[in-house]
N, C-alpha and C. Protein backbone atom coordinates (compact mmCIF):
# COMPACT_ATOMS: atom_id res chain seq x y z
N UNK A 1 -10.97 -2.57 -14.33
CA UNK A 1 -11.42 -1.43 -13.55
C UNK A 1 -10.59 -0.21 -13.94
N UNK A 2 -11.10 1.45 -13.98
CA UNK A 2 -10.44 2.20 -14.43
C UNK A 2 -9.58 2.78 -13.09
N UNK A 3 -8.52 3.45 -13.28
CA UNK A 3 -8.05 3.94 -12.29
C UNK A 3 -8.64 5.27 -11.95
N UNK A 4 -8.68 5.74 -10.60
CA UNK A 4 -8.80 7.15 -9.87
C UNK A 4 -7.88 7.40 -8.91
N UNK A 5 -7.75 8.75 -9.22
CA UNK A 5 -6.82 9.51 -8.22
C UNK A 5 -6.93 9.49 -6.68
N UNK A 6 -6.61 8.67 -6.09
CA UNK A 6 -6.72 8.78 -4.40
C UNK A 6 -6.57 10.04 -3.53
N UNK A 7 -7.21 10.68 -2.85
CA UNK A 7 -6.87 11.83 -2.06
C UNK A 7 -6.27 10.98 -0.70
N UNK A 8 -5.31 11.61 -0.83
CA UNK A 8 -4.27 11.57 0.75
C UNK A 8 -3.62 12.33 1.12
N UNK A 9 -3.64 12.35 2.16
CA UNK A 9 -3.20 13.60 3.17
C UNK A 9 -1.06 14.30 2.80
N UNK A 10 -1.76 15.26 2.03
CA UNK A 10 0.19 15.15 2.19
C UNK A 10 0.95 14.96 3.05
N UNK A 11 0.96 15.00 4.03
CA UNK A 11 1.89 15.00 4.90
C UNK A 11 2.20 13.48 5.00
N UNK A 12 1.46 12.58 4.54
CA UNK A 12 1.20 11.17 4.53
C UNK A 12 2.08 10.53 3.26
N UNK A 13 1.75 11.49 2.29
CA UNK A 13 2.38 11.72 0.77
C UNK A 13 4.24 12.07 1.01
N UNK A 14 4.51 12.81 1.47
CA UNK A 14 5.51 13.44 2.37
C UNK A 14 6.64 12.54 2.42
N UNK A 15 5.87 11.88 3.80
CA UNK A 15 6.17 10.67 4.62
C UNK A 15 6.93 9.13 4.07
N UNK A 16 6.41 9.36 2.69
CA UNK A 16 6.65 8.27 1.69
C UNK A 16 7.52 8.02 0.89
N UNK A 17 8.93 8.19 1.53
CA UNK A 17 10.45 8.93 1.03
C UNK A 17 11.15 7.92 0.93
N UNK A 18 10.58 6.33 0.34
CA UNK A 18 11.86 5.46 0.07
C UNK A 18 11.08 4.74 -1.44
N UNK A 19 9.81 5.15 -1.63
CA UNK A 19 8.82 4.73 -2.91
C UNK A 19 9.64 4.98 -3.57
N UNK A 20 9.77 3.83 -4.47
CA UNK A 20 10.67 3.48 -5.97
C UNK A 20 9.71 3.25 -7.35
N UNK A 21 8.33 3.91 -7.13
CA UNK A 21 7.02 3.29 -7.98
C UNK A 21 6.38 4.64 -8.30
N UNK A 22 7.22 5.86 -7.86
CA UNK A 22 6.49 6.87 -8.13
C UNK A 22 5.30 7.05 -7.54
N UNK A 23 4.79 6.84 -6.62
CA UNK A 23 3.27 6.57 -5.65
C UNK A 23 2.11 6.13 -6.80
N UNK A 24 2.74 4.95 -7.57
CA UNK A 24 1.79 4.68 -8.52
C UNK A 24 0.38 4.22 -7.84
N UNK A 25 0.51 4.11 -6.92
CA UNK A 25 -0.61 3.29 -5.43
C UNK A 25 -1.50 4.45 -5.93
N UNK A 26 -1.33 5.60 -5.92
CA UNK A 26 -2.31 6.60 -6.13
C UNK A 26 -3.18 6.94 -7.07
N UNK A 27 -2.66 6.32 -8.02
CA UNK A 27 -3.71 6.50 -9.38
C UNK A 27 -3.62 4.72 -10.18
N UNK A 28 -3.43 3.85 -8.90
CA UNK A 28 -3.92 2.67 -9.50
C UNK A 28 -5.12 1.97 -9.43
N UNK A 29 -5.08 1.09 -10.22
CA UNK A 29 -6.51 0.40 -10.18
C UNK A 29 -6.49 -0.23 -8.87
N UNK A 30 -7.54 -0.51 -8.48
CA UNK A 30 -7.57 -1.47 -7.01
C UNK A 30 -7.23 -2.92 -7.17
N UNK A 31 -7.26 -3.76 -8.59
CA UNK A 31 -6.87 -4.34 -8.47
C UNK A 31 -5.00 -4.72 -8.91
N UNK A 32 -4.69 -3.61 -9.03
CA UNK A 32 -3.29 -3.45 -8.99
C UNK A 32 -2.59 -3.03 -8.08
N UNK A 33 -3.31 -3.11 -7.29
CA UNK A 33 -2.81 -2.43 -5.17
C UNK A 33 -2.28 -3.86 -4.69
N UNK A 34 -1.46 -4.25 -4.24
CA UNK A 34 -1.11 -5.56 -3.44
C UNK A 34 -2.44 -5.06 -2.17
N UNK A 35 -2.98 -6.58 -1.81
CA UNK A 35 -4.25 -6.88 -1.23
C UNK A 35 -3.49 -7.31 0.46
N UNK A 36 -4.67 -6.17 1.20
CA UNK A 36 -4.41 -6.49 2.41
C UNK A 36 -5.56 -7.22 2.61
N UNK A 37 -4.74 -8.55 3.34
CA UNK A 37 -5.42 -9.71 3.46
C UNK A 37 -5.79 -9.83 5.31
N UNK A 38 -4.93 -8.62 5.77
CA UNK A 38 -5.36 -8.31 7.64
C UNK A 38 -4.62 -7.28 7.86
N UNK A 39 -5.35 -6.67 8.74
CA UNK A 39 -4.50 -5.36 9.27
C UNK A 39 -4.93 -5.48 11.09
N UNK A 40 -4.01 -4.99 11.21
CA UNK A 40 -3.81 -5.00 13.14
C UNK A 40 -3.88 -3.69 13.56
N UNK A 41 -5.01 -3.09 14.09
CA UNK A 41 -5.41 -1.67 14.72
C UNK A 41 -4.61 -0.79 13.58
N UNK A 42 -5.01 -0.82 12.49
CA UNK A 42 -4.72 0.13 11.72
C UNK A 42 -2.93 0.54 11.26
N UNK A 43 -2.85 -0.66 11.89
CA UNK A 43 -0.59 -0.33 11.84
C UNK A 43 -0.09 -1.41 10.82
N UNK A 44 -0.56 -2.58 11.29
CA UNK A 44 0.09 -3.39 10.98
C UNK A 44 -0.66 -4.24 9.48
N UNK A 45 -0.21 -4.19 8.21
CA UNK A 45 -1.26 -4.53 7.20
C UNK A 45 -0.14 -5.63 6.33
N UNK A 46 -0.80 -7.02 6.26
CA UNK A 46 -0.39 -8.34 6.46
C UNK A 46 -0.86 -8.29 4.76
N UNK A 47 0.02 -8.39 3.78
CA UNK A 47 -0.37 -8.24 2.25
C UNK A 47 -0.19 -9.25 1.61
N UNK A 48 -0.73 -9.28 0.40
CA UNK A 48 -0.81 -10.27 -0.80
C UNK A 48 -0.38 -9.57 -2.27
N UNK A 49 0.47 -9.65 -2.75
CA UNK A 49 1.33 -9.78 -4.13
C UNK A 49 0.91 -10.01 -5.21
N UNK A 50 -0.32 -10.22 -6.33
CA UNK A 50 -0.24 -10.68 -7.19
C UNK A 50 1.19 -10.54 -8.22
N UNK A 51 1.60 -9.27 -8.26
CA UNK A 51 2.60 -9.08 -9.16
C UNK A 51 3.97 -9.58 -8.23
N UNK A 52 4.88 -9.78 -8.72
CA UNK A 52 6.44 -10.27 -8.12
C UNK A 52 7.08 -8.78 -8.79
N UNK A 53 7.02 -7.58 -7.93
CA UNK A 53 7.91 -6.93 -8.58
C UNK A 53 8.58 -5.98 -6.72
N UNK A 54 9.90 -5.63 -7.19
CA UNK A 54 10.49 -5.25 -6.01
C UNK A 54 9.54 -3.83 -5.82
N UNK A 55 9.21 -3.87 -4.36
CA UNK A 55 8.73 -2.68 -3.30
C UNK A 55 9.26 -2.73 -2.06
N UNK A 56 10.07 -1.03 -2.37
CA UNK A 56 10.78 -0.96 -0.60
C UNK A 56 10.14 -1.07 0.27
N UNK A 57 9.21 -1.18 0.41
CA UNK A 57 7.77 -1.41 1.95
C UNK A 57 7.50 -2.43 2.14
N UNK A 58 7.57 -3.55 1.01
CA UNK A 58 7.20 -4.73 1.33
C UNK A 58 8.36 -5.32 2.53
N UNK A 59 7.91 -5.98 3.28
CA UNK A 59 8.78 -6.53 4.54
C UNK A 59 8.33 -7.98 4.60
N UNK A 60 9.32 -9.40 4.35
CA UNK A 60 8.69 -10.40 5.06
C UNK A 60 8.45 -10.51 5.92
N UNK A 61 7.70 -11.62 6.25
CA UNK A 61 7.24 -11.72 7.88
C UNK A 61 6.57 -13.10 8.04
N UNK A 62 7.33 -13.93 8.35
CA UNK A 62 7.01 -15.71 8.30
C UNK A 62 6.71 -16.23 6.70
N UNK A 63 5.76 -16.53 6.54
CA UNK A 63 5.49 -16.83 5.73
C UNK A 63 5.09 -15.79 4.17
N UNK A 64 4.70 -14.85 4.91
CA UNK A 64 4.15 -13.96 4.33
C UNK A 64 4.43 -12.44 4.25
N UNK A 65 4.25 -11.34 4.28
CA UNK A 65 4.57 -10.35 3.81
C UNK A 65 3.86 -9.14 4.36
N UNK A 66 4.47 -7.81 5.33
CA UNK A 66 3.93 -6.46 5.77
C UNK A 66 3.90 -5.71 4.87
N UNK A 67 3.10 -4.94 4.86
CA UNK A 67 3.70 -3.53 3.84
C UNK A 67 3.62 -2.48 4.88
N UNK A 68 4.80 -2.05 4.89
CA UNK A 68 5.03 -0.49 5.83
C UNK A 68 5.19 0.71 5.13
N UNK A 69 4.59 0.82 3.73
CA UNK A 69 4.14 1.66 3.22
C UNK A 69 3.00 2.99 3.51
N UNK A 70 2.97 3.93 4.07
CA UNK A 70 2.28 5.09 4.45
C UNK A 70 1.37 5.33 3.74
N UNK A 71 1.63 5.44 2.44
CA UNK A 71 0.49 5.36 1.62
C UNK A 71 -0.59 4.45 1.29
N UNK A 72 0.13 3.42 1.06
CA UNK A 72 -1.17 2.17 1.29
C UNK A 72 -1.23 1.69 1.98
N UNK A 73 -0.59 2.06 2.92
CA UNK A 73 -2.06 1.95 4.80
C UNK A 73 -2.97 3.24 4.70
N UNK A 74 -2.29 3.99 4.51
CA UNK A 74 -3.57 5.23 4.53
C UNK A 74 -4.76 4.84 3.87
N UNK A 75 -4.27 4.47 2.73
CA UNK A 75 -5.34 4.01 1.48
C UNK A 75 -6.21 2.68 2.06
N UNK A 76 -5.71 2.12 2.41
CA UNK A 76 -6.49 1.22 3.56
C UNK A 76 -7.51 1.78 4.31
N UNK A 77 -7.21 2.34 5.24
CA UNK A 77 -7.24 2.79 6.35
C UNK A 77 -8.73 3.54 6.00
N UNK A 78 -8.45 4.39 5.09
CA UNK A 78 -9.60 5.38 4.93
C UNK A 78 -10.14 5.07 3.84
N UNK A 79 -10.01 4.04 2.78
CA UNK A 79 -11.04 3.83 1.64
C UNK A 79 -11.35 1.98 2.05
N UNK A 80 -10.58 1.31 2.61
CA UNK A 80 -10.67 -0.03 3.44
C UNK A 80 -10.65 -0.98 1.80
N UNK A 81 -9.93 -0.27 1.32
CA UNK A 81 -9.18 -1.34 -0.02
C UNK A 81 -7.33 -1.26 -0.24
């Protein structure tokens, strides 16, 4: 799949002050987005990893893994990928 530029809200963009990836989330392919596999009223987004590479947002959580990333909840949120 080719990549496109995501529109997001700067202030959202802003917000996103510990990204170590350069907000590559923004001009990646969708299938290079770690996959939200559930999200809880729009806050809480329960992810999947294909790649093993370090992200400050990623958070464990039992078994599995949050992302408290601003940007890709937004990107969630409003494109629902």
């Amino acid at each position: 799949m080719t990549s496109t530029a995501l529109e997001v809200d700067e202030t959202v963009v802003n917000a996103t002050t510990e990204c170590t990836k350069n907000l590559r989330c923004l001009v990646s392919s969708r299938s290079e987005l770690c996959q939200v596999k559930h999200c809880v009223q729009g806050k809480v987004h329960f992810i999947e990893c294909e790649r093993i590479e370090y992200c400050s947002y990623q958070m464990s959580f039992g078994t599995g893994f949050v992302c408290n990333c601003p940007v890709r909840k937004y990107i969630y949120n409003s494109y629902g990928f």
